[in-house]
N, C-alpha and C. Protein backbone atom coordinates (compact mmCIF):
# COMPACT_ATOMS: atom_id res chain seq x y z
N UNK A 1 120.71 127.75 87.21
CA UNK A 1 119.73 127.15 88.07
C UNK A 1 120.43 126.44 89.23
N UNK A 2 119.47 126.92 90.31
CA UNK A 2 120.27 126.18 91.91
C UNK A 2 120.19 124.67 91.71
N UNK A 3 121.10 124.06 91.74
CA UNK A 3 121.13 122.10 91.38
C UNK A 3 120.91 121.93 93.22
N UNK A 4 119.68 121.27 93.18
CA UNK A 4 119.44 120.79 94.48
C UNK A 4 119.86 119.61 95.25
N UNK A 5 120.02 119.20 96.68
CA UNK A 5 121.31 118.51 97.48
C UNK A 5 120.09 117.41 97.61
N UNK A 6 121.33 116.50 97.19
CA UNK A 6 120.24 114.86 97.34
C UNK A 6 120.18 114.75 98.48
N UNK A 7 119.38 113.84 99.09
CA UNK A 7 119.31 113.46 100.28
C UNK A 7 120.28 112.02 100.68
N UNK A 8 120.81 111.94 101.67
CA UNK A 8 121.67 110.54 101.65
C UNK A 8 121.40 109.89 103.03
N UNK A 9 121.31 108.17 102.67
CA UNK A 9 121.01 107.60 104.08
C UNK A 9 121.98 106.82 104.17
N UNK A 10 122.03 106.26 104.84
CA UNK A 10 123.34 105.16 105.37
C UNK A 10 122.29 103.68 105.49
N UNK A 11 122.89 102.88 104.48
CA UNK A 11 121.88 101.16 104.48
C UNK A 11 122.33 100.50 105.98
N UNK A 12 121.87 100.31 106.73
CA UNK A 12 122.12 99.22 108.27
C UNK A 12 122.46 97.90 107.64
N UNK A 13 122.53 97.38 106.89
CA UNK A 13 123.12 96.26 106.30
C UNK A 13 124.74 96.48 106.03
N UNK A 14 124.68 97.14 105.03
CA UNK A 14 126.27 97.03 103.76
C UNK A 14 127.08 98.22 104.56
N UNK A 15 126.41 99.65 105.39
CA UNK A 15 126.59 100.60 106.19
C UNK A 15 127.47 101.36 104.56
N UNK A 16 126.71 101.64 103.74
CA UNK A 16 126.89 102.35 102.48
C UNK A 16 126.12 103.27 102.22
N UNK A 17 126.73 104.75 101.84
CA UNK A 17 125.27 105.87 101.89
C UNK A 17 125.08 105.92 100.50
N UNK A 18 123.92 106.01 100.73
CA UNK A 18 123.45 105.42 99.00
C UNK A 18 121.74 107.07 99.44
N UNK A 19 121.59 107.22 97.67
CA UNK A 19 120.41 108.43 97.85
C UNK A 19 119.36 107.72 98.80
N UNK A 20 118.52 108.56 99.26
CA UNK A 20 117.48 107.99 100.26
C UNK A 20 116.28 107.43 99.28
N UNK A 21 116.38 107.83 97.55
CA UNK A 21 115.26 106.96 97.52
C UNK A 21 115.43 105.52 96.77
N UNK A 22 116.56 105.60 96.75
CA UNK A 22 117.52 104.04 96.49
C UNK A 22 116.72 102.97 97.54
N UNK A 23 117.05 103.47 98.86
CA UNK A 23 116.47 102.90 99.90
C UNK A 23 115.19 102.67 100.79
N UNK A 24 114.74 101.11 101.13
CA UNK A 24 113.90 101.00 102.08
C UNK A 24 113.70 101.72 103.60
N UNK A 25 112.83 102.09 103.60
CA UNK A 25 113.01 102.63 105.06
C UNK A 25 111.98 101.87 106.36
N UNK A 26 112.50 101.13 107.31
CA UNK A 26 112.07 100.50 108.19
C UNK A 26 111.29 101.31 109.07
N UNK A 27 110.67 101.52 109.51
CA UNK A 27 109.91 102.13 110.37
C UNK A 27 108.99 101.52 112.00
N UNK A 28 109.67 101.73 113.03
CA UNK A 28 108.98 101.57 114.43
C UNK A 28 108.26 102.72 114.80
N UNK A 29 107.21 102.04 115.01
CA UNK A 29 106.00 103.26 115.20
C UNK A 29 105.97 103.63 116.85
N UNK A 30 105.28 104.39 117.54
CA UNK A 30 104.79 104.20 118.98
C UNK A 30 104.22 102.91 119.26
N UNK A 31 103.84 102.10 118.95
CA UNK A 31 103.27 101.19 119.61
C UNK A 31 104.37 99.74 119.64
N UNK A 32 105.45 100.27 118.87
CA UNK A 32 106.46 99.33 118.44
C UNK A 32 106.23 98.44 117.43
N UNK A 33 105.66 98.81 116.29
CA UNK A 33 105.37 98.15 115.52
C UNK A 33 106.18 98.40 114.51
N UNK A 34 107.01 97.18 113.89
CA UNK A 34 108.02 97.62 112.59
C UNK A 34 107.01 97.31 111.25
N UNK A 35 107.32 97.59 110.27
CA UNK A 35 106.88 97.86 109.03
C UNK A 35 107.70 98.62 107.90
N UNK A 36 107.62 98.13 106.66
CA UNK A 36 108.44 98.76 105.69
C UNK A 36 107.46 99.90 105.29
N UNK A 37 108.61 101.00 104.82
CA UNK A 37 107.88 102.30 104.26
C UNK A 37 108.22 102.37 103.29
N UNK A 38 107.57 102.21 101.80
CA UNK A 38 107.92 102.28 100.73
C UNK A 38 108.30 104.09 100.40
N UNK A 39 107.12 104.36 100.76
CA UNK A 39 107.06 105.72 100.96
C UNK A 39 107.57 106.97 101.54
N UNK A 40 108.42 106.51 102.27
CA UNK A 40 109.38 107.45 103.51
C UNK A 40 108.77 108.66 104.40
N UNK A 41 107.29 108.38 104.20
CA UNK A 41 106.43 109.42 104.93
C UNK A 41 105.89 108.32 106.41
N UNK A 42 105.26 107.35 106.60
CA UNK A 42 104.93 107.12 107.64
C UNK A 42 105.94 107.55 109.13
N UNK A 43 104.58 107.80 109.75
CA UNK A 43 105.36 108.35 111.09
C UNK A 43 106.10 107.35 112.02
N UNK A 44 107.18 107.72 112.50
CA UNK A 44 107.89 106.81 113.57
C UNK A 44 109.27 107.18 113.24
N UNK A 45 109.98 105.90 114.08
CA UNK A 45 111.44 105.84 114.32
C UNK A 45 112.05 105.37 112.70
N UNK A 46 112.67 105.86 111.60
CA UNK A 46 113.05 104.61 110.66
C UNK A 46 114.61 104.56 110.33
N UNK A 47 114.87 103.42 110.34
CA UNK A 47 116.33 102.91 109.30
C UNK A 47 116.30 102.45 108.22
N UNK A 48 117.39 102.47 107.54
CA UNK A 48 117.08 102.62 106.18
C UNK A 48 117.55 101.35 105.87
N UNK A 49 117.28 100.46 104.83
CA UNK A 49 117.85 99.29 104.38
C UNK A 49 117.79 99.09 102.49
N UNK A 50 119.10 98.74 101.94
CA UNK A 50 119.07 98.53 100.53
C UNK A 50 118.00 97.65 100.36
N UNK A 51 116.95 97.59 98.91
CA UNK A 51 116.12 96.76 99.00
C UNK A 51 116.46 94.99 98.03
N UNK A 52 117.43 94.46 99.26
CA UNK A 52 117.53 93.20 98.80
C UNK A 52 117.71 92.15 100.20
N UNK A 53 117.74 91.08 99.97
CA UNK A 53 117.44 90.13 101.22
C UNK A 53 118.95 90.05 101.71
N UNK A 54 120.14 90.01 101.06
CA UNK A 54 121.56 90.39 101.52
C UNK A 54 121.37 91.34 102.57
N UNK A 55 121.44 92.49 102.41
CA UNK A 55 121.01 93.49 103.45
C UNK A 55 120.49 93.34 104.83
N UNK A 56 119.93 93.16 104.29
CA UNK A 56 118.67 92.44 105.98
C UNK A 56 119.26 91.35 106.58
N UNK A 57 120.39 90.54 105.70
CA UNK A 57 121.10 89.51 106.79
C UNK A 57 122.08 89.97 107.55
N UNK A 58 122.57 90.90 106.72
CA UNK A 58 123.63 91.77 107.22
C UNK A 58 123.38 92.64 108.83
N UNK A 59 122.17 93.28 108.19
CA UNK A 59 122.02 94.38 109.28
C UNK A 59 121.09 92.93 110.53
N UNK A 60 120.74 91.87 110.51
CA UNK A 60 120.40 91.11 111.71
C UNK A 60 121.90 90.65 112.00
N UNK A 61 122.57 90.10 111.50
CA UNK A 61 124.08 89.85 111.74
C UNK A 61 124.81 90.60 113.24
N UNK A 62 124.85 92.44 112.07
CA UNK A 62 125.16 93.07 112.83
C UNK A 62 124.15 93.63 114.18
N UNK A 63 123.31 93.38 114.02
CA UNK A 63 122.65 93.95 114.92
C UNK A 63 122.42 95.81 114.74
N UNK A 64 122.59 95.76 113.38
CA UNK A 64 122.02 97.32 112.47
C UNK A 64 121.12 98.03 113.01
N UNK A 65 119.78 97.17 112.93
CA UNK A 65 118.22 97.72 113.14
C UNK A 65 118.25 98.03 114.86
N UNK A 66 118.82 96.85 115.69
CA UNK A 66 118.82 97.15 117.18
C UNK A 66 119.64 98.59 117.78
N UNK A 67 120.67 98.73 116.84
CA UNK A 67 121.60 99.90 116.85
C UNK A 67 120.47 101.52 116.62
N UNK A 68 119.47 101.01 115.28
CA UNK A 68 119.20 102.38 115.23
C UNK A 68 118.04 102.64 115.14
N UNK A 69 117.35 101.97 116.46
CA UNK A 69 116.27 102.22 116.92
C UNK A 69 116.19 102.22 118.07
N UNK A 70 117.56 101.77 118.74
CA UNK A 70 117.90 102.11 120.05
C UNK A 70 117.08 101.20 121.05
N UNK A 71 116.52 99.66 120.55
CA UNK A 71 115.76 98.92 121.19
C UNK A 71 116.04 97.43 120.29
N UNK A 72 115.72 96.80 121.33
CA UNK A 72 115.75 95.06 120.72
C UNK A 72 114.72 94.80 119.96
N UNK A 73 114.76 94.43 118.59
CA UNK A 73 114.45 94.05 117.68
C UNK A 73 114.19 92.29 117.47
N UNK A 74 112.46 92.02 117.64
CA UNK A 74 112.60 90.60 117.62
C UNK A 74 112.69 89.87 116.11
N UNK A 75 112.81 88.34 116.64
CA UNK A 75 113.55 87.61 115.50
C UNK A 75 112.46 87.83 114.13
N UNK A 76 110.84 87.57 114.89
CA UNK A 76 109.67 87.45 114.13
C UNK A 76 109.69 88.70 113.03
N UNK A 77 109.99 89.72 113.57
CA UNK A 77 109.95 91.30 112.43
C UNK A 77 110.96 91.01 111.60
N UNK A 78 112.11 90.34 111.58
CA UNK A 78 113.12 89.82 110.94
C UNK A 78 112.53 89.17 109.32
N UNK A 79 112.16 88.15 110.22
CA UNK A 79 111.24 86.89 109.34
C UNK A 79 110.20 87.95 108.13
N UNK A 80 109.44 88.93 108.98
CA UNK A 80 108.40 89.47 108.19
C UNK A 80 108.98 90.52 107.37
N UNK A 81 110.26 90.91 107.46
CA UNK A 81 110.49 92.04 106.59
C UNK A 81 111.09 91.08 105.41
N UNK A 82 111.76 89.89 105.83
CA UNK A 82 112.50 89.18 104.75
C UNK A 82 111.36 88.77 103.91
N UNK A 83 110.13 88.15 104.47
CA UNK A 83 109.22 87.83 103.53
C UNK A 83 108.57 89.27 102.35
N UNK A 84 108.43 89.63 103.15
CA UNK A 84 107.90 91.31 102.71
C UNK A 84 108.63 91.50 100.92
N UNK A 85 110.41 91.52 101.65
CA UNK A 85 111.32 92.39 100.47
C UNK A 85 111.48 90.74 99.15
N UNK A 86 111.24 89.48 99.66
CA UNK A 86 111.06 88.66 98.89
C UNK A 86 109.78 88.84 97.82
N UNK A 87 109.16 88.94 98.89
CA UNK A 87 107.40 89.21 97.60
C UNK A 87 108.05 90.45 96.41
N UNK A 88 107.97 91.44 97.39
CA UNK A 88 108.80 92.61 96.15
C UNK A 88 109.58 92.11 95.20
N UNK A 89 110.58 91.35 95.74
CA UNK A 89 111.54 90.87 94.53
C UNK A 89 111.15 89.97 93.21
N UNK A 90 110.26 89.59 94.06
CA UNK A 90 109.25 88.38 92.65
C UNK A 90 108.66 89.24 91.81
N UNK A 91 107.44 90.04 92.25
CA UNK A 91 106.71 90.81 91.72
C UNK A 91 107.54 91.89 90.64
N UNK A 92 109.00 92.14 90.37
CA UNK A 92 109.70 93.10 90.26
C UNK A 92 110.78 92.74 88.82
């Protein structure tokens, strides 16, 4: 039997390729709206991020998300994804 090819993303935080469904995927839409995709189907621009709050300091640090969306990324979407992957982490 054909063993089928994982998919691999690169985290904008830790910059570690880890399987794609390991990972969060950030998503900027047309209207510029960021949002997490649990799902990896919504439409838009996305980067991928490990799902822990380390990560996300990392990739604002580096300036990850501004890198790979090819646009400035404000502080506020910052704030809302950290709250976002916090709720997850409680609930989890």
């Amino acid at each position: 039997m054909k063993q089928r090819k994982v998919p691999l993303r690169k985290c904008t935080g830790c910059q570690e390729m880890k399987d794609k469904r390991e990972l969060i995927r950030i998503v900027r839409n047309d209207a510029g709206e960021f949002s997490l995709d649990r799902t990896g189907k919504k439409p838009g621009r996305g980067a991928y991020i490990c799902p822990n709050t380390e990560c996300l300091a990392k990739a604002q640090k580096s300036r990850g998300l501004e890198r790979s969306f090819k646009a400035p990324v404000p502080g506020d979407v910052y704030e809302a994804l950290l709250a976002q992957l916090e709720g997850e982490e409680n609930h989890a």
